[in-house]
PDB file of N, CA and C in Angstrom:
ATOM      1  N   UNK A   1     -79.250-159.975-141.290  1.00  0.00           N
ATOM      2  CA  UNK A   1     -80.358-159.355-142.001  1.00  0.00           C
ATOM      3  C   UNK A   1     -80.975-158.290-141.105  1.00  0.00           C
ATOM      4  N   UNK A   2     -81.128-157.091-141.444  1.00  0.00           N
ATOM      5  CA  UNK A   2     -81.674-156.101-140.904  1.00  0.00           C
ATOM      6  C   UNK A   2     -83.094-156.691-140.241  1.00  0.00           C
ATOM      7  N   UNK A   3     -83.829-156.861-140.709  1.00  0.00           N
ATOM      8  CA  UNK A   3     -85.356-157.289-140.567  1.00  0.00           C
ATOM      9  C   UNK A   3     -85.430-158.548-139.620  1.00  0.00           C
ATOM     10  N   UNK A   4     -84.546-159.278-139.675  1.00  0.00           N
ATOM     11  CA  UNK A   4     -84.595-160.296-138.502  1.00  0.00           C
ATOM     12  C   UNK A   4     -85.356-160.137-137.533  1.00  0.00           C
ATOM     13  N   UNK A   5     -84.591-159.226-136.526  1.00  0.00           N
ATOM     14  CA  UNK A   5     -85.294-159.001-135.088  1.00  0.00           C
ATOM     15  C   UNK A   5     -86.857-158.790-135.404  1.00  0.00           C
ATOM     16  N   UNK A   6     -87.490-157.901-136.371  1.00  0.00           N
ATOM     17  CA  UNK A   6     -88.550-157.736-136.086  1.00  0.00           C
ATOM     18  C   UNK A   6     -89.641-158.957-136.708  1.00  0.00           C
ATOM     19  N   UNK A   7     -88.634-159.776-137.745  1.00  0.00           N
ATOM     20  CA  UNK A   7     -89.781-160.909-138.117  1.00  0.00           C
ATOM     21  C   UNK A   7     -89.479-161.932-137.272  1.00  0.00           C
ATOM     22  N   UNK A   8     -88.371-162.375-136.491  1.00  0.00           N
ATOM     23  CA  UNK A   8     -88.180-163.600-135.583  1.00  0.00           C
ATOM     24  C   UNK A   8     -89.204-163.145-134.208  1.00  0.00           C
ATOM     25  N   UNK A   9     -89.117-161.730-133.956  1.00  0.00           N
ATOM     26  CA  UNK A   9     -90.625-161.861-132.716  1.00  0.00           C
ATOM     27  C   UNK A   9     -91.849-161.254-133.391  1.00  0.00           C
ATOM     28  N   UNK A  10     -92.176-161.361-134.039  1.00  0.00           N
ATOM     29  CA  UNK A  10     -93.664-160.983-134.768  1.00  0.00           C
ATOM     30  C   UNK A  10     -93.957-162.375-135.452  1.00  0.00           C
ATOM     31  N   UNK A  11     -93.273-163.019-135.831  1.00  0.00           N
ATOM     32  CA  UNK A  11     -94.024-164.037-136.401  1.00  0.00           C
ATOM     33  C   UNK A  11     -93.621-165.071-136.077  1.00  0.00           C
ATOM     34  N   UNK A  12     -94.548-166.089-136.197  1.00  0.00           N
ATOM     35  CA  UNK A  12     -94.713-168.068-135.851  1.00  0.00           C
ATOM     36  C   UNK A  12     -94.665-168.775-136.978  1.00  0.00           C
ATOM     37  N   UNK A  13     -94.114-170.040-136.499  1.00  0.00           N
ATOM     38  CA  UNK A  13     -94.398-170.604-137.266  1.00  0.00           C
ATOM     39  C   UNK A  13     -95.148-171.881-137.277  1.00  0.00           C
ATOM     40  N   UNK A  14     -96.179-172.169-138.130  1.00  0.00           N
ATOM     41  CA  UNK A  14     -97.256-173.347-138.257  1.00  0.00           C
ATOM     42  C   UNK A  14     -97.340-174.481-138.481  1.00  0.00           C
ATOM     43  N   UNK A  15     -97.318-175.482-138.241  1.00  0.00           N
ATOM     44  CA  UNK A  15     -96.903-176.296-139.043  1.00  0.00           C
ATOM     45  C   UNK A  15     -98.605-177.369-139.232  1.00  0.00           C
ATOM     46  N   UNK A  16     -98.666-177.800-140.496  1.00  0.00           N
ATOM     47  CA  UNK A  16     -99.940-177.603-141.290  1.00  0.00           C
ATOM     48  C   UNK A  16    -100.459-179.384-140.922  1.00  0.00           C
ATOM     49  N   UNK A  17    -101.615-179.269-140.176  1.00  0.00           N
ATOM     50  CA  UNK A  17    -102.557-180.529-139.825  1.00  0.00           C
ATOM     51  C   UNK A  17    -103.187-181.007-141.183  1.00  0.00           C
ATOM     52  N   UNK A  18    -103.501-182.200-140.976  1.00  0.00           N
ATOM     53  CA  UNK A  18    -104.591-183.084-141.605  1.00  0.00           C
ATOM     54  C   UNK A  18    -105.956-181.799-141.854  1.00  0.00           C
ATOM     55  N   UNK A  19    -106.359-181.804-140.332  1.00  0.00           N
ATOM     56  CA  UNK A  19    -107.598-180.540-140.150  1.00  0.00           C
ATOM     57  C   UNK A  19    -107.410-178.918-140.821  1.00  0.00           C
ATOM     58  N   UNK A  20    -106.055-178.506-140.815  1.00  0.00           N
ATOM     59  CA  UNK A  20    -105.636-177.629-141.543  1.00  0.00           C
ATOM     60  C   UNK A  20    -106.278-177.814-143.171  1.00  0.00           C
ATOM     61  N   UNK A  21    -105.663-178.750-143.543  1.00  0.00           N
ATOM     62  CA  UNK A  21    -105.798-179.040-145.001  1.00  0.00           C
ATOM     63  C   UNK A  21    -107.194-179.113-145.859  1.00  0.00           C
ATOM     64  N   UNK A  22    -108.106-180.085-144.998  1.00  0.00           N
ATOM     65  CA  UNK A  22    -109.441-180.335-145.220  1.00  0.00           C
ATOM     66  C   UNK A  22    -109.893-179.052-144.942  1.00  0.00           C
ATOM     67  N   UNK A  23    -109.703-177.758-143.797  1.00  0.00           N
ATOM     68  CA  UNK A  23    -110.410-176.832-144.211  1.00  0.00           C
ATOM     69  C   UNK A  23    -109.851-176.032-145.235  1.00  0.00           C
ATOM     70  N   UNK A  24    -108.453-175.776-145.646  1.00  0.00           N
ATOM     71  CA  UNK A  24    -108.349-175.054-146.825  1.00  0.00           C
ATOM     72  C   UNK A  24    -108.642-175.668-147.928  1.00  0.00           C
ATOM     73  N   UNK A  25    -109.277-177.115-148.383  1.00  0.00           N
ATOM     74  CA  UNK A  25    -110.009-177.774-149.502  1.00  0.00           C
ATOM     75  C   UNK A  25    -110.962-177.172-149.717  1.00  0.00           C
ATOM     76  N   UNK A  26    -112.053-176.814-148.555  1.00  0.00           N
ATOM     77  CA  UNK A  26    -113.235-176.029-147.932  1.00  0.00           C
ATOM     78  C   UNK A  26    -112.919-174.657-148.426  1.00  0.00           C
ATOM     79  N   UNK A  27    -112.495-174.225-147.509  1.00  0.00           N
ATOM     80  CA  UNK A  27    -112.038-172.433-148.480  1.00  0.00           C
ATOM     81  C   UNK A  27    -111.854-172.459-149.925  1.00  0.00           C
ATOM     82  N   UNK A  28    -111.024-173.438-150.645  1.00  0.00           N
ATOM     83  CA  UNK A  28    -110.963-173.222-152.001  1.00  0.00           C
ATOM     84  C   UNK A  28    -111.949-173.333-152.917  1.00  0.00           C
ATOM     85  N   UNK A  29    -112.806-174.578-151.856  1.00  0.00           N
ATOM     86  CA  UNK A  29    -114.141-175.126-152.950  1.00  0.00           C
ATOM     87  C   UNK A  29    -115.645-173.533-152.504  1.00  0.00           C
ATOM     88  N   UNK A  30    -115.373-172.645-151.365  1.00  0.00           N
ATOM     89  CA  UNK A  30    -116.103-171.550-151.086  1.00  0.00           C
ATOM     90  C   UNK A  30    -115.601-170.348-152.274  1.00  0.00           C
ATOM     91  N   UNK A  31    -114.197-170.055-152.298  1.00  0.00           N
ATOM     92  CA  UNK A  31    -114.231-168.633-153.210  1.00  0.00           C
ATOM     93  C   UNK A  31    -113.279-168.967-154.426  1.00  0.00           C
ATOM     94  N   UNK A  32    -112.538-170.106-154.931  1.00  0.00           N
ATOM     95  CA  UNK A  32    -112.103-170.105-156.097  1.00  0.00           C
ATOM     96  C   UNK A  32    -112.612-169.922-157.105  1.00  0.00           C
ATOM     97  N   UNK A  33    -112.539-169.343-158.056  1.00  0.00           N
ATOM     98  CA  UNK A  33    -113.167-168.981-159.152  1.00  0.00           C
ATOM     99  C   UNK A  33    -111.720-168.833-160.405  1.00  0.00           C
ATOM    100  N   UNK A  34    -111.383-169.538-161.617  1.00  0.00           N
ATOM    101  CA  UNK A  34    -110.695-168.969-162.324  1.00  0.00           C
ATOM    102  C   UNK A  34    -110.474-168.012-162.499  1.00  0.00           C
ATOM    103  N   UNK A  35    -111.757-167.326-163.165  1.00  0.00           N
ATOM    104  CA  UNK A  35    -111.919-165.375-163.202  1.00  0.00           C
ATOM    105  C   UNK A  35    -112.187-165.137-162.234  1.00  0.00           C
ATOM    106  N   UNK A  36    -111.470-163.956-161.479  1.00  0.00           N
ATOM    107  CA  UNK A  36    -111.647-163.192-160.453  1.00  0.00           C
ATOM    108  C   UNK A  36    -111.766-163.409-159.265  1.00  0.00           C
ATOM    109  N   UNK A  37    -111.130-164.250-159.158  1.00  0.00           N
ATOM    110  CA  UNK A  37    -111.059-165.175-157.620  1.00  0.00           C
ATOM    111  C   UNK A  37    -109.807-166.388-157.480  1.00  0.00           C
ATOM    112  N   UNK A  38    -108.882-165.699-157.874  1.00  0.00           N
ATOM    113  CA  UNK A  38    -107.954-166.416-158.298  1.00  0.00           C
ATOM    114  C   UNK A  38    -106.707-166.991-156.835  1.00  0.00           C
ATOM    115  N   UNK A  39    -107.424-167.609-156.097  1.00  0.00           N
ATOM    116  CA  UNK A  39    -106.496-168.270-154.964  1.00  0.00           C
ATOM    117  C   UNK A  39    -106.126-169.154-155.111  1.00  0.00           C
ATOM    118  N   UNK A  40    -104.083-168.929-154.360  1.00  0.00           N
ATOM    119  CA  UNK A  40    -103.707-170.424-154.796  1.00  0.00           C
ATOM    120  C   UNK A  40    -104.218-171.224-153.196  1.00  0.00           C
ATOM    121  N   UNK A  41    -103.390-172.216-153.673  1.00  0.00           N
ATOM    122  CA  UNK A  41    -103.352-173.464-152.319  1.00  0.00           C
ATOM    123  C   UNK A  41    -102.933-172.666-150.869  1.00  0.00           C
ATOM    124  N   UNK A  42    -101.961-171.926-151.261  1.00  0.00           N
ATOM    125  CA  UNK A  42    -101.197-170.941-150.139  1.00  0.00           C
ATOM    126  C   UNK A  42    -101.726-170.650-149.851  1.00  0.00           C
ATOM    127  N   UNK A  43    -102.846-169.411-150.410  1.00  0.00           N
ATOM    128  CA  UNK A  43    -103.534-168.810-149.636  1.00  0.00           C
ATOM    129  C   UNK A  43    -105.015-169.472-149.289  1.00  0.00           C
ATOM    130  N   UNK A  44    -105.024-170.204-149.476  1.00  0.00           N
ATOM    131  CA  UNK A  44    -106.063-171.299-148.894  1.00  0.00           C
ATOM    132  C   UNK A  44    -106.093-171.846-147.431  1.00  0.00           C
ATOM    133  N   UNK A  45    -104.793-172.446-147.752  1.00  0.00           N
ATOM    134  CA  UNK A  45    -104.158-172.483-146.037  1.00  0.00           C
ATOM    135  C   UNK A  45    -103.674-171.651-145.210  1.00  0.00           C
ATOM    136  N   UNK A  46    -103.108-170.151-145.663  1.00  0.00           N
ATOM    137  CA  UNK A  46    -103.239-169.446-144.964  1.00  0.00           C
ATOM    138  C   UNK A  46    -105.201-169.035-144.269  1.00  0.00           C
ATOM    139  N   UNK A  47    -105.723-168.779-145.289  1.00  0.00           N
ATOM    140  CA  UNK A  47    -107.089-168.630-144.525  1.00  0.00           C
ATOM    141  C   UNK A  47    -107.084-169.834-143.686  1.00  0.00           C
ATOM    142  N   UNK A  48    -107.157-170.793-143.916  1.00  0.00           N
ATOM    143  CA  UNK A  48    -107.754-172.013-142.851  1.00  0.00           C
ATOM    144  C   UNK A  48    -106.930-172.121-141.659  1.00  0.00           C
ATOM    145  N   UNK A  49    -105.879-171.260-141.555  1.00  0.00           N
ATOM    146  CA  UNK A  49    -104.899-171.584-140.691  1.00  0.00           C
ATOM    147  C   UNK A  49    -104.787-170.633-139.620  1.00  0.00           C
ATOM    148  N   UNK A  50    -106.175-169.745-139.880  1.00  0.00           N
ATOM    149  CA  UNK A  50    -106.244-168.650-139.247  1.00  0.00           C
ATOM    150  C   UNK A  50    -107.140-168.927-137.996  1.00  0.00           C
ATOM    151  N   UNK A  51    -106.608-168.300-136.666  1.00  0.00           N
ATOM    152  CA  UNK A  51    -107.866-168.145-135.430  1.00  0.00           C
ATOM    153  C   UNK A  51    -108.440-167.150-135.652  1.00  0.00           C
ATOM    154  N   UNK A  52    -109.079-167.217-134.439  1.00  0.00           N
ATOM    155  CA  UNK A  52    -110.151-166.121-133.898  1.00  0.00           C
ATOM    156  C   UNK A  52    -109.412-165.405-133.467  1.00  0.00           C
ATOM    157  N   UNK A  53    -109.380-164.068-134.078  1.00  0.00           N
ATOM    158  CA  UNK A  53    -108.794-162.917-133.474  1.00  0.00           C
ATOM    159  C   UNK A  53    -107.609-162.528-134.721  1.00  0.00           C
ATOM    160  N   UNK A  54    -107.065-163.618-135.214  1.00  0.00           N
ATOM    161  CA  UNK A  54    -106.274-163.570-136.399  1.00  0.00           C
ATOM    162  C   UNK A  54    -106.238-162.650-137.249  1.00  0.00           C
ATOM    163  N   UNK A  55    -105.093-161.769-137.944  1.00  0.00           N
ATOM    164  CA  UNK A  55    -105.253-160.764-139.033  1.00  0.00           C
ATOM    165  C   UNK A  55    -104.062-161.341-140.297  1.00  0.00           C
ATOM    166  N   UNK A  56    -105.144-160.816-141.177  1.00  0.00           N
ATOM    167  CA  UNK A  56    -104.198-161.273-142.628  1.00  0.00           C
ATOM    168  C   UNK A  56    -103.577-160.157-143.228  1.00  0.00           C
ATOM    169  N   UNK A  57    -102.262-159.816-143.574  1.00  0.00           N
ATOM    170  CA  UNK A  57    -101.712-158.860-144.279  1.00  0.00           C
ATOM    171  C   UNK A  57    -101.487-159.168-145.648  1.00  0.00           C
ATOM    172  N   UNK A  58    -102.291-158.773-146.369  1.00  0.00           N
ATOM    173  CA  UNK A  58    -101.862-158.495-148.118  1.00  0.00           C
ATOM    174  C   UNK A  58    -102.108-157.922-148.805  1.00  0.00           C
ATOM    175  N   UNK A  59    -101.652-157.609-149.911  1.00  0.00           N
ATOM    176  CA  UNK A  59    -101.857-156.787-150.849  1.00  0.00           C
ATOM    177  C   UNK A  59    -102.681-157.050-152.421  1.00  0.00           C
ATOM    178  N   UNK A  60    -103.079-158.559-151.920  1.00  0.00           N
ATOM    179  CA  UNK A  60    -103.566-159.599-153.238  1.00  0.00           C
ATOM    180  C   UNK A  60    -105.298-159.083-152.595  1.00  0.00           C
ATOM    181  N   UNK A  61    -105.551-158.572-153.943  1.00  0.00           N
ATOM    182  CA  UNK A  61    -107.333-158.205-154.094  1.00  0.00           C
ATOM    183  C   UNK A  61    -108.359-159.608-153.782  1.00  0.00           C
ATOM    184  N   UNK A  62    -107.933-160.778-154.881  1.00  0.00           N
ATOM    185  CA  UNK A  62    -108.417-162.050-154.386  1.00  0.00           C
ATOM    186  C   UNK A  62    -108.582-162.671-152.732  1.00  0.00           C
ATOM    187  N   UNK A  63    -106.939-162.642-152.411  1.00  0.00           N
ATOM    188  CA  UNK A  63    -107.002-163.166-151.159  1.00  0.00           C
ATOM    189  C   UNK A  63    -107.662-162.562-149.891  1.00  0.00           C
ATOM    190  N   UNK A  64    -107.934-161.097-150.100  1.00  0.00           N
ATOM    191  CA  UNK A  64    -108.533-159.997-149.193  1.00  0.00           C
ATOM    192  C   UNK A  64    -109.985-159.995-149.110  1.00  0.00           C
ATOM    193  N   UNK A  65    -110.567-160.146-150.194  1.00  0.00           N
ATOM    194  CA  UNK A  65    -112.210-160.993-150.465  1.00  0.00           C
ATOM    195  C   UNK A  65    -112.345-162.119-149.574  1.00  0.00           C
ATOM    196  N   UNK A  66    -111.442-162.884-149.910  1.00  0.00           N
ATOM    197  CA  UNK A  66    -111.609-164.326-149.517  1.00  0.00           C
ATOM    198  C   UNK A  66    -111.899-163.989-147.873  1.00  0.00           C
ATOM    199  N   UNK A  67    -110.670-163.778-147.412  1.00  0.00           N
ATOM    200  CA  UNK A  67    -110.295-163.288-145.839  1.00  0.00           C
ATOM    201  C   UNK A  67    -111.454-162.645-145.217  1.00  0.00           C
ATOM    202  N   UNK A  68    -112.199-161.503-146.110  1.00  0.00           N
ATOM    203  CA  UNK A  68    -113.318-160.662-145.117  1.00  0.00           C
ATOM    204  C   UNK A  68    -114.480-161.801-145.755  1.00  0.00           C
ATOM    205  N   UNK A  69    -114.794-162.597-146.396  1.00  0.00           N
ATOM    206  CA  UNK A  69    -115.975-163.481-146.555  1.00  0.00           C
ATOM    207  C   UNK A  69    -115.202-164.636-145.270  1.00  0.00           C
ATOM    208  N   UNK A  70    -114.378-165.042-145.110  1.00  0.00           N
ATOM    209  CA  UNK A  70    -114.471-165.802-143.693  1.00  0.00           C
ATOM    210  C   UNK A  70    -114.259-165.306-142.517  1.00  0.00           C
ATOM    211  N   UNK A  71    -114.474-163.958-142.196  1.00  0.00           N
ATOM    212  CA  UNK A  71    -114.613-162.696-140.928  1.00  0.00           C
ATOM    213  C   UNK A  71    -113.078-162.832-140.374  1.00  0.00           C
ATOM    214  N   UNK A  72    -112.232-162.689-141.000  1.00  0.00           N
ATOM    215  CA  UNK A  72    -110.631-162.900-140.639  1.00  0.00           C
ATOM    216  C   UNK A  72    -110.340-161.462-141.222  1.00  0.00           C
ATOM    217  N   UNK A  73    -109.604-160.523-140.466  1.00  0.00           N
ATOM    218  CA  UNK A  73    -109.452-159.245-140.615  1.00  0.00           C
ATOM    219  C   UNK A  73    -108.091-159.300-141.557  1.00  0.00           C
ATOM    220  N   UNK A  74    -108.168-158.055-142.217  1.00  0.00           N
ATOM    221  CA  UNK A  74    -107.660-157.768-143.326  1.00  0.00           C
ATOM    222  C   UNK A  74    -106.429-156.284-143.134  1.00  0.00           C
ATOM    223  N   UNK A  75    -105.285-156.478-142.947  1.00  0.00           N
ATOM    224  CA  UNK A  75    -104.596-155.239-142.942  1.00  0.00           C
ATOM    225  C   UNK A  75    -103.994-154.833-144.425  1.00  0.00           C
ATOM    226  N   UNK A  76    -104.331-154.053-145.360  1.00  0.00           N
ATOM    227  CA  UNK A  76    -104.449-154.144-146.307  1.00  0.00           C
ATOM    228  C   UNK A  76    -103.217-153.477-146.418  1.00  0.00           C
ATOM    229  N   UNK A  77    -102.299-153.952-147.693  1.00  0.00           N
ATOM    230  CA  UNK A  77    -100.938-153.773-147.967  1.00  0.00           C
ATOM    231  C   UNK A  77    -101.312-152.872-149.104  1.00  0.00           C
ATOM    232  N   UNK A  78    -100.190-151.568-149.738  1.00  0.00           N
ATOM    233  CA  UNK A  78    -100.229-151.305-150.574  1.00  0.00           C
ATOM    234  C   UNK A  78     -99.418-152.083-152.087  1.00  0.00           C
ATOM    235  N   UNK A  79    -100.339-152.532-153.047  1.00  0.00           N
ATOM    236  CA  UNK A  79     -99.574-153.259-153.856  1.00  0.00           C
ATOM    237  C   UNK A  79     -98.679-152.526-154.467  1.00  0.00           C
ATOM    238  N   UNK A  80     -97.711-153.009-155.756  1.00  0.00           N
ATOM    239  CA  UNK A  80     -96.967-152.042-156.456  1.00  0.00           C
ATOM    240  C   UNK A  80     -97.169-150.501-157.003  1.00  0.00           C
ATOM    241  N   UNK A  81     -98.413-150.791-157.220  1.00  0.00           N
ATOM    242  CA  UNK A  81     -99.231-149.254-157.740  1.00  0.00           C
ATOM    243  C   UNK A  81     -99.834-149.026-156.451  1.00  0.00           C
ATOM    244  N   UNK A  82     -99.356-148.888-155.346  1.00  0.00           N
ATOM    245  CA  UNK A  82    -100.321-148.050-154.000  1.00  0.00           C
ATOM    246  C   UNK A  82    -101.319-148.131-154.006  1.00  0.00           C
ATOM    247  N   UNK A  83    -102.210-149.438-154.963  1.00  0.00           N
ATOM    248  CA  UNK A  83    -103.208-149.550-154.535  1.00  0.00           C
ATOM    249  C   UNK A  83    -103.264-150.297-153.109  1.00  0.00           C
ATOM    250  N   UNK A  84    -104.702-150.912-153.036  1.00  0.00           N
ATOM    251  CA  UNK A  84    -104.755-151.206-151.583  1.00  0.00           C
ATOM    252  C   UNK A  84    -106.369-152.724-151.607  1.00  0.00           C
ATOM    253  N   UNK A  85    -105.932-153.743-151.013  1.00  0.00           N
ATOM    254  CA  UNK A  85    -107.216-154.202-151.717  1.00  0.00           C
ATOM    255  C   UNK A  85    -108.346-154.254-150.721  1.00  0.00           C
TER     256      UNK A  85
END
């Protein structure tokens, strides 16, 4: 796979605590909302799974809210339409 090299040293992998979990329960019960706040479990635990210093890359409008309401920086992806959230 072309992309290998650069995702086997750029990225880790996590593997998800008890303490993990209970805080992404926490995150979900802070910004879920049916309308307009539409986070799954994933990105629940991705927020909770985040340190200090941590940056989130996406292109999901929901999950990018979520991320700058828990001060976890945001590198904002362009979605299909170049938007940006």
């Amino acid at each position: 796979m072309l992309l290998e090299p650069v995702i086997i040293d750029s990225l880790g992998v996590l593997e998800t605590s008890e303490e993990i979990a209970w805080r992404a329960a926490a995150v979900r019960r802070r910004h879920y909302r049916r309308r307009g706040s539409e986070l799954s479990l994933a990105d629940c635990v991705a927020l909770a799974s985040a340190s200090s210093g941590d940056r989130l890359a996406t292109a999901d409008p929901p999950l990018a809210r979520a991320a700058r309401a828990e001060a976890i920086e945001v590198v904002a992806l362009p979605a299909s339409d170049a938007r940006r959230p």
